[in-house]
N, C-alpha and C. Protein backbone atom coordinates (compact mmCIF):
# COMPACT_ATOMS: atom_id res chain seq x y z
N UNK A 1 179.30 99.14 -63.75
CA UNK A 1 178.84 97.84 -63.33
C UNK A 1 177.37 97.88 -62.90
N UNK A 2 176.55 99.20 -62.29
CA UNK A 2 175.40 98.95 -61.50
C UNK A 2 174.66 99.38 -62.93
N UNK A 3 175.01 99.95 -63.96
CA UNK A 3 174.19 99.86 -65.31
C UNK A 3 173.88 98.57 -65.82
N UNK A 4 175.11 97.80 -65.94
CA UNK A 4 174.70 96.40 -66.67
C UNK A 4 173.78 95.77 -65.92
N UNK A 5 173.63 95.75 -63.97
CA UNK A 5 172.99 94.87 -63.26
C UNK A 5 171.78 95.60 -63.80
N UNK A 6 171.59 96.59 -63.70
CA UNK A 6 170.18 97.22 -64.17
C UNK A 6 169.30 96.34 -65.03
N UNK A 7 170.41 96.29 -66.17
CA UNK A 7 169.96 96.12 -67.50
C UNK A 7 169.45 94.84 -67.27
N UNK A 8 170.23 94.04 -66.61
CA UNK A 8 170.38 92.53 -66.46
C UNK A 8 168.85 91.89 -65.68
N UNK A 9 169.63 93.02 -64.92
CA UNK A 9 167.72 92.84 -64.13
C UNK A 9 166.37 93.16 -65.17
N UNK A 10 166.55 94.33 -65.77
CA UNK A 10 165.14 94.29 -66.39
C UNK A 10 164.79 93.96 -67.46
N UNK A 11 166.11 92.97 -68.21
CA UNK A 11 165.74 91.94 -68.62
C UNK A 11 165.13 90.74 -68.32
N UNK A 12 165.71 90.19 -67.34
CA UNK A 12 164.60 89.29 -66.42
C UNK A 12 163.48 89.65 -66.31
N UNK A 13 163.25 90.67 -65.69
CA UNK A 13 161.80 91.48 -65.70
C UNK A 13 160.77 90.74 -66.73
N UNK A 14 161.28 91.91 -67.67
CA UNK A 14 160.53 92.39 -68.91
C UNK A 14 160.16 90.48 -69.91
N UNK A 15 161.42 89.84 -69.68
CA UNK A 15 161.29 89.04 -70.78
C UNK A 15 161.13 87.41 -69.61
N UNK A 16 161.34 87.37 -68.92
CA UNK A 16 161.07 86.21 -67.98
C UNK A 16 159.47 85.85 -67.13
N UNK A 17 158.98 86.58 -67.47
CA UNK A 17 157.66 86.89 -66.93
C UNK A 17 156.77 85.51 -67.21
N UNK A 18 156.70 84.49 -65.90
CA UNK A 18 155.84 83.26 -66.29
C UNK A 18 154.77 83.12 -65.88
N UNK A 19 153.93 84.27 -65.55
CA UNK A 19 152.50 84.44 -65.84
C UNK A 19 151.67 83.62 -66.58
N UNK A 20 152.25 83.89 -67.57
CA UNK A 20 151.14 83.14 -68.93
C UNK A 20 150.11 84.05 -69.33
N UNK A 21 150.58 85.56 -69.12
CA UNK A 21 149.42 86.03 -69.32
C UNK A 21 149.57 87.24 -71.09
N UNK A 22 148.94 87.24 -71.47
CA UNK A 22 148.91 87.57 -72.79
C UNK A 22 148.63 89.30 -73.06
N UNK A 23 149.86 89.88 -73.38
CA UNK A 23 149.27 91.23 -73.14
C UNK A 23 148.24 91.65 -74.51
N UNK A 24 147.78 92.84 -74.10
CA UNK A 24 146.39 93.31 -74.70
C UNK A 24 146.34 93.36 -75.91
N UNK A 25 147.30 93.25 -76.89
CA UNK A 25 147.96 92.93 -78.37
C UNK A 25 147.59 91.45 -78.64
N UNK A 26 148.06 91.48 -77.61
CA UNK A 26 148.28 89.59 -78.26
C UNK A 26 147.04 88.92 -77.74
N UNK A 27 146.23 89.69 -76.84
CA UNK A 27 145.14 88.76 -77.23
C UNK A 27 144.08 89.52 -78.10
N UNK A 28 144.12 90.52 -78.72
CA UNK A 28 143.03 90.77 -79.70
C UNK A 28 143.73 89.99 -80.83
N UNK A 29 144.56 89.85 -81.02
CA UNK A 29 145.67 89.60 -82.11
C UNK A 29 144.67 87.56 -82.06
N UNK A 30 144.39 87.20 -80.65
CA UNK A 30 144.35 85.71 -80.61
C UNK A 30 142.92 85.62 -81.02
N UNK A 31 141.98 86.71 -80.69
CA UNK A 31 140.72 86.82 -81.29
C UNK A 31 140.51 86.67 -82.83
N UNK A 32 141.39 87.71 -83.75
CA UNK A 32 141.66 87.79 -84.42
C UNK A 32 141.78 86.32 -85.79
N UNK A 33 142.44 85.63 -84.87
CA UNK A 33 143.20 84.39 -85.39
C UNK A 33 142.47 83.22 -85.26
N UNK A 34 141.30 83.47 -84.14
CA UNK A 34 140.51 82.34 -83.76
C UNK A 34 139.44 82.66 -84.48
N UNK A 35 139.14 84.05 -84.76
CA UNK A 35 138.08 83.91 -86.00
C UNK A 35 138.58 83.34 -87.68
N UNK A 36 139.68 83.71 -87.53
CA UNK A 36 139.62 83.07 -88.95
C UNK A 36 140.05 81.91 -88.89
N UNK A 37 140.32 81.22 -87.91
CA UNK A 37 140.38 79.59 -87.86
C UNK A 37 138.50 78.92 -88.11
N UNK A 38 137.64 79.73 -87.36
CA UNK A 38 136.50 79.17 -87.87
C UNK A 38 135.60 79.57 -88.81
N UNK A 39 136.18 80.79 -89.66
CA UNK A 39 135.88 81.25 -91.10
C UNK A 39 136.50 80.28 -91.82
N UNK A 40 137.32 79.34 -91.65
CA UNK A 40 138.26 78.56 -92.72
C UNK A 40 138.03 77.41 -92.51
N UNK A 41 137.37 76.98 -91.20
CA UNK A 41 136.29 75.57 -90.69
C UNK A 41 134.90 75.61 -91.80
N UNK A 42 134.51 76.81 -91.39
CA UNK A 42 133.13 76.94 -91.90
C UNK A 42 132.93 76.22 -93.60
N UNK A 43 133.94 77.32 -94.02
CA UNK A 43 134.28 76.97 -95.62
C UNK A 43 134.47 76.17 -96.07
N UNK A 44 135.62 75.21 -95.16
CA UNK A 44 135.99 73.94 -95.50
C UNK A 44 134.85 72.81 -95.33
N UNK A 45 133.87 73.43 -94.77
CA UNK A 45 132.48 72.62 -94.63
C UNK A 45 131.76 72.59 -96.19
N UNK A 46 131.81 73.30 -96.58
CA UNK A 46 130.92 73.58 -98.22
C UNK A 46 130.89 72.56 -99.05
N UNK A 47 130.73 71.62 -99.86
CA UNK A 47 130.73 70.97 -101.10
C UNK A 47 130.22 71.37 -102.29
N UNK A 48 130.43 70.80 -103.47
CA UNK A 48 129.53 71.55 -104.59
C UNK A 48 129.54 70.31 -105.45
N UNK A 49 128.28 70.87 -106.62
CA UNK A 49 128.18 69.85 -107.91
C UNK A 49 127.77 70.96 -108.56
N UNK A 50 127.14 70.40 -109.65
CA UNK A 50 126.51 71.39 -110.69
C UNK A 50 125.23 71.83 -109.83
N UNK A 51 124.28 72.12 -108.95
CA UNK A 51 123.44 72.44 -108.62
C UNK A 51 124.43 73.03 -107.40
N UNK A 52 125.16 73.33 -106.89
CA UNK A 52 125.62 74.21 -106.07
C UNK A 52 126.80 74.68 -106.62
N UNK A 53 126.55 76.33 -105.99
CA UNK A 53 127.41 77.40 -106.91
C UNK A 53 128.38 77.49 -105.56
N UNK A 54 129.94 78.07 -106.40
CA UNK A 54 130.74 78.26 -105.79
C UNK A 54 131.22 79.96 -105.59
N UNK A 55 131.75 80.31 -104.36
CA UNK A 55 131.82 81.37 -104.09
C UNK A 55 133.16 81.69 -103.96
N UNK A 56 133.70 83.10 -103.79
CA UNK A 56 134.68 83.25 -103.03
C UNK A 56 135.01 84.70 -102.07
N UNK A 57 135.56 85.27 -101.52
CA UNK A 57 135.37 85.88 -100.44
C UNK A 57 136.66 86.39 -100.05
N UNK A 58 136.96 87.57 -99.86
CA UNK A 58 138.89 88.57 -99.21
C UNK A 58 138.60 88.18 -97.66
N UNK A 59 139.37 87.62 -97.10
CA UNK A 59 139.46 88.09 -95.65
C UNK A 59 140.87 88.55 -95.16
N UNK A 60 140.49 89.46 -94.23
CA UNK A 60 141.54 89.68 -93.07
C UNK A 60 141.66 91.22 -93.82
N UNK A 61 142.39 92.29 -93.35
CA UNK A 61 142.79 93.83 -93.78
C UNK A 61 144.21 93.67 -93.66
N UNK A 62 144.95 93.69 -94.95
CA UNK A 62 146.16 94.08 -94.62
C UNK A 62 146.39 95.75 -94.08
N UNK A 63 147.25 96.25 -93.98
CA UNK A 63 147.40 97.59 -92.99
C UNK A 63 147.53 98.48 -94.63
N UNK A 64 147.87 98.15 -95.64
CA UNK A 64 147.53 98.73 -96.61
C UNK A 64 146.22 98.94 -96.93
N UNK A 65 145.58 98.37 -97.33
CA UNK A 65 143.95 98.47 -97.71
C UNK A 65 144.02 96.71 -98.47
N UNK A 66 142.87 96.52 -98.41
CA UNK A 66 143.03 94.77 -99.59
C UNK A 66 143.00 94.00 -98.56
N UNK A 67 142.94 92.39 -99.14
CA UNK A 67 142.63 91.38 -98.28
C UNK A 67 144.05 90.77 -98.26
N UNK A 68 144.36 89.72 -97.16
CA UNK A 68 145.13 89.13 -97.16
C UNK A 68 145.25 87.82 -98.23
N UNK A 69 144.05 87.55 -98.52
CA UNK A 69 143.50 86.28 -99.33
C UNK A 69 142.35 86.23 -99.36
N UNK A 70 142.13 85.45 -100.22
CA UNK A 70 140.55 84.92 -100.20
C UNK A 70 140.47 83.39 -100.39
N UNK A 71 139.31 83.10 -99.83
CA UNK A 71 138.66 81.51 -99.59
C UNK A 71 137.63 81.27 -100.66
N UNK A 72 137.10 80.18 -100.81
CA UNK A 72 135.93 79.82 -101.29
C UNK A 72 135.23 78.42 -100.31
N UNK A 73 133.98 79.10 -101.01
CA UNK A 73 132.94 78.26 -100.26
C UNK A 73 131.96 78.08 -101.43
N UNK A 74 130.72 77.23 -101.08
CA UNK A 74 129.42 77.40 -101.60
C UNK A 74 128.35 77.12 -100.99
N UNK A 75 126.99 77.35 -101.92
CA UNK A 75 125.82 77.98 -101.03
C UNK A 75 125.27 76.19 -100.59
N UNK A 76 126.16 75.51 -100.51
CA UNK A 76 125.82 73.97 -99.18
C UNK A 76 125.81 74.39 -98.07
N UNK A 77 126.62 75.53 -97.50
CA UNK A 77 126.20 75.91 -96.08
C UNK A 77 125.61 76.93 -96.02
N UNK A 78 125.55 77.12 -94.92
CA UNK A 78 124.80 79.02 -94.27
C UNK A 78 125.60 79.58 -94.54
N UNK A 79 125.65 80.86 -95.61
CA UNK A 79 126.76 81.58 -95.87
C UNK A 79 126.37 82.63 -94.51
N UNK A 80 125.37 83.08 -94.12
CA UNK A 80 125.23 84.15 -93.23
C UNK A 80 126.01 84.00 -91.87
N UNK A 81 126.08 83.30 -91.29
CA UNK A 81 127.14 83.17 -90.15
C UNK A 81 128.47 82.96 -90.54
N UNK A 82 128.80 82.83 -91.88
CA UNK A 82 129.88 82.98 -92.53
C UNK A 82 130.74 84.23 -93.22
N UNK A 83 129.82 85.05 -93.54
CA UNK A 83 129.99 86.31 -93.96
C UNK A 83 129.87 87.05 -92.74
N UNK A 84 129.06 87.02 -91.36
CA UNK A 84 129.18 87.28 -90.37
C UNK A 84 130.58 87.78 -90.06
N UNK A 85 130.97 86.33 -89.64
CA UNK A 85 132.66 86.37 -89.05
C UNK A 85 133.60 86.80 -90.37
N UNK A 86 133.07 86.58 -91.38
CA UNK A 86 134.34 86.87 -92.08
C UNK A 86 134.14 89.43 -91.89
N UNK A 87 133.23 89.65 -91.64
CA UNK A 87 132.81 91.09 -91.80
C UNK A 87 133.25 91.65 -90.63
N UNK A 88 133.40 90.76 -89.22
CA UNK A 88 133.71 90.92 -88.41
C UNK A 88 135.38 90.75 -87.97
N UNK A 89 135.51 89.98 -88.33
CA UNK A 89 136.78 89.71 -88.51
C UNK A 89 137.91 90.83 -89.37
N UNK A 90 137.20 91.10 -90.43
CA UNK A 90 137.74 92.41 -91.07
C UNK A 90 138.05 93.22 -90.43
N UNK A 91 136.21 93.29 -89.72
CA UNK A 91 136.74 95.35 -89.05
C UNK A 91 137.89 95.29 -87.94
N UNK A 92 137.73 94.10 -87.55
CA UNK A 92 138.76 93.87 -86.01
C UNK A 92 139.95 94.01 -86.17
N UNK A 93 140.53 93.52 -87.43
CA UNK A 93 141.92 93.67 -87.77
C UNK A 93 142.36 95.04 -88.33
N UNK A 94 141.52 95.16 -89.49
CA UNK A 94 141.46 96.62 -89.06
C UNK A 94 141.53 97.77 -88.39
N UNK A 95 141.29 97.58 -87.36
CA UNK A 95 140.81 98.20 -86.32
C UNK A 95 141.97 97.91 -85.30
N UNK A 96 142.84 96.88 -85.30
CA UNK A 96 143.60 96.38 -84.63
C UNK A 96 145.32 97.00 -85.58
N UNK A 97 145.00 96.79 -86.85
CA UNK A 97 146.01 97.45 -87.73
C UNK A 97 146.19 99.07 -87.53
N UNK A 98 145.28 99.94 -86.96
CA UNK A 98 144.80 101.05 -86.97
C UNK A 98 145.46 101.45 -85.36
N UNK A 99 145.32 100.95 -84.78
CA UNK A 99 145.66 100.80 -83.17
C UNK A 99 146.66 100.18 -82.89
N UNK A 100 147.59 99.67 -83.25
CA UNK A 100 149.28 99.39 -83.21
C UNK A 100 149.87 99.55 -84.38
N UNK A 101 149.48 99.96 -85.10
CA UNK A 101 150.35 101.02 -86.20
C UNK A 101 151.25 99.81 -86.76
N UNK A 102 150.59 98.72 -87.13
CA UNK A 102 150.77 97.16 -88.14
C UNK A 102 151.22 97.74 -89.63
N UNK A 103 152.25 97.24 -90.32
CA UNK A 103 152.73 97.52 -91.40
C UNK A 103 152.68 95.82 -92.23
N UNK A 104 152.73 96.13 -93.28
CA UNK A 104 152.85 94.72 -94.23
C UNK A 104 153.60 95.31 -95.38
N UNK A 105 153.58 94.37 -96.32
CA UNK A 105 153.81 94.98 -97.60
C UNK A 105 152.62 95.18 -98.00
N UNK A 106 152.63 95.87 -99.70
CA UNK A 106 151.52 96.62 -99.84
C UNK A 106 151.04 95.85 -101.14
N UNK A 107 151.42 94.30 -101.06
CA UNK A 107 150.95 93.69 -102.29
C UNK A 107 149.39 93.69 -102.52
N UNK A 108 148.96 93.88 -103.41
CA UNK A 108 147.59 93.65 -103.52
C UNK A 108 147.22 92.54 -103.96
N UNK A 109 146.81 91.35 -103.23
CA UNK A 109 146.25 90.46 -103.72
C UNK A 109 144.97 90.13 -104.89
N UNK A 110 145.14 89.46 -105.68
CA UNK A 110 144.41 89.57 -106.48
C UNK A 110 143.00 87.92 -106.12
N UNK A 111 141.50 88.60 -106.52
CA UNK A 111 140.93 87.50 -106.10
C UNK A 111 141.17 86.39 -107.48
N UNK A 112 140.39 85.00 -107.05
CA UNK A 112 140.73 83.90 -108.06
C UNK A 112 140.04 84.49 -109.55
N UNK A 113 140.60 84.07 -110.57
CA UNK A 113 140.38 84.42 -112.05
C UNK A 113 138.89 84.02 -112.11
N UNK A 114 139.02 82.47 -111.70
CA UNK A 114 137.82 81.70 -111.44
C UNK A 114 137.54 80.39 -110.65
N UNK A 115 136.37 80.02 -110.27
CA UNK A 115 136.17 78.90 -109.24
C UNK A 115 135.63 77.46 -110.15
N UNK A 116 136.59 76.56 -109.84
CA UNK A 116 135.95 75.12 -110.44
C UNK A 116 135.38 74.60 -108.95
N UNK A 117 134.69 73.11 -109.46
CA UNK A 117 134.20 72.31 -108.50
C UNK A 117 135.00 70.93 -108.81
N UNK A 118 135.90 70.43 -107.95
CA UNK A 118 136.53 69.54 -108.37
C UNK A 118 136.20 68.34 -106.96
N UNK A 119 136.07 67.32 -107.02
CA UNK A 119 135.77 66.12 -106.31
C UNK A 119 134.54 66.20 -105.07
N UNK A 120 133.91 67.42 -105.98
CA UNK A 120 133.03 67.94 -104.75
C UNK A 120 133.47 69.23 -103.63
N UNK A 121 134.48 69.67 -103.91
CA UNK A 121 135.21 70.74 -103.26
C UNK A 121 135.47 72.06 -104.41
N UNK A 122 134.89 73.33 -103.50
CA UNK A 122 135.48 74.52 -104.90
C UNK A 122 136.56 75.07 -104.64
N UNK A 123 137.63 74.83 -105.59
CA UNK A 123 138.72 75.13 -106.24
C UNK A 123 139.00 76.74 -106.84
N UNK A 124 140.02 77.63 -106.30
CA UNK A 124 139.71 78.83 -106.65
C UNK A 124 140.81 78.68 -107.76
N UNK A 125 141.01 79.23 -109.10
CA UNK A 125 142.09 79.53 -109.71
C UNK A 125 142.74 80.91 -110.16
N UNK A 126 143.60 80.55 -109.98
CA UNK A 126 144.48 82.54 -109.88
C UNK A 126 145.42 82.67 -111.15
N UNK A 127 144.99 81.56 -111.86
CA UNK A 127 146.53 81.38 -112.89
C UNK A 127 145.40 82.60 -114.33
């Protein structure tokens, strides 16, 4: 009986904890996530026509090697604070994959075949 209270108890412990506070995983993990929320702002900023070229770009490290995906953009914005975070963002996960021993599958994503410009937005295609 004083095993289960144990248990019982440090379950409460362990999993009831209303802090709000984010252990050291989970917030590089939130860094992580908040950069590529504004790598995917940035991008979504871009437009194109025939006088602006379209790009595209791997982000994130899966724990295999390779990107998780890739985006496109074009040269309508500052790619340099864009390639910034997206370079930074790499090593971090990386680096974060490397330091909690993160597994995925080991698909290798492939980048787009090629990029159209469709309604003013570039379009990556993978087919």
């Amino acid at each position: 009986m004083m095993k289960f209270f144990f248990a019982l108890l440090s379950f409460f412990v362990i999993f009831c904890d209303e802090s709000g506070d984010l252990s050291p995983q989970e917030s590089e993990k939130e860094v992580i996530d908040n950069l590529k929320i504004e790598i995917k702002n940035l991008a979504n900023e871009s437009v194109c026509s025939e006088d602006i070229i379209c790009y595209s770009v791997g982000i994130g490290a899966k724990p295999c090697g390779g990107f998780w995906e890739y985006i496109v953009y074009s040269s309508s914005i500052d790619v340099v604070p864009l390639l910034t975070k997206i370079e930074t963002m790499n090593e971090l996960e990386k680096q974060y994959n490397i330091k909690y021993t993160v597994q995925s599958d080991c698909y290798i994503v492939a980048p787009p075949r090629s990029l159209t410009c469709e309604d003013g937005k570039c379009i990556a295609v993978f087919d």
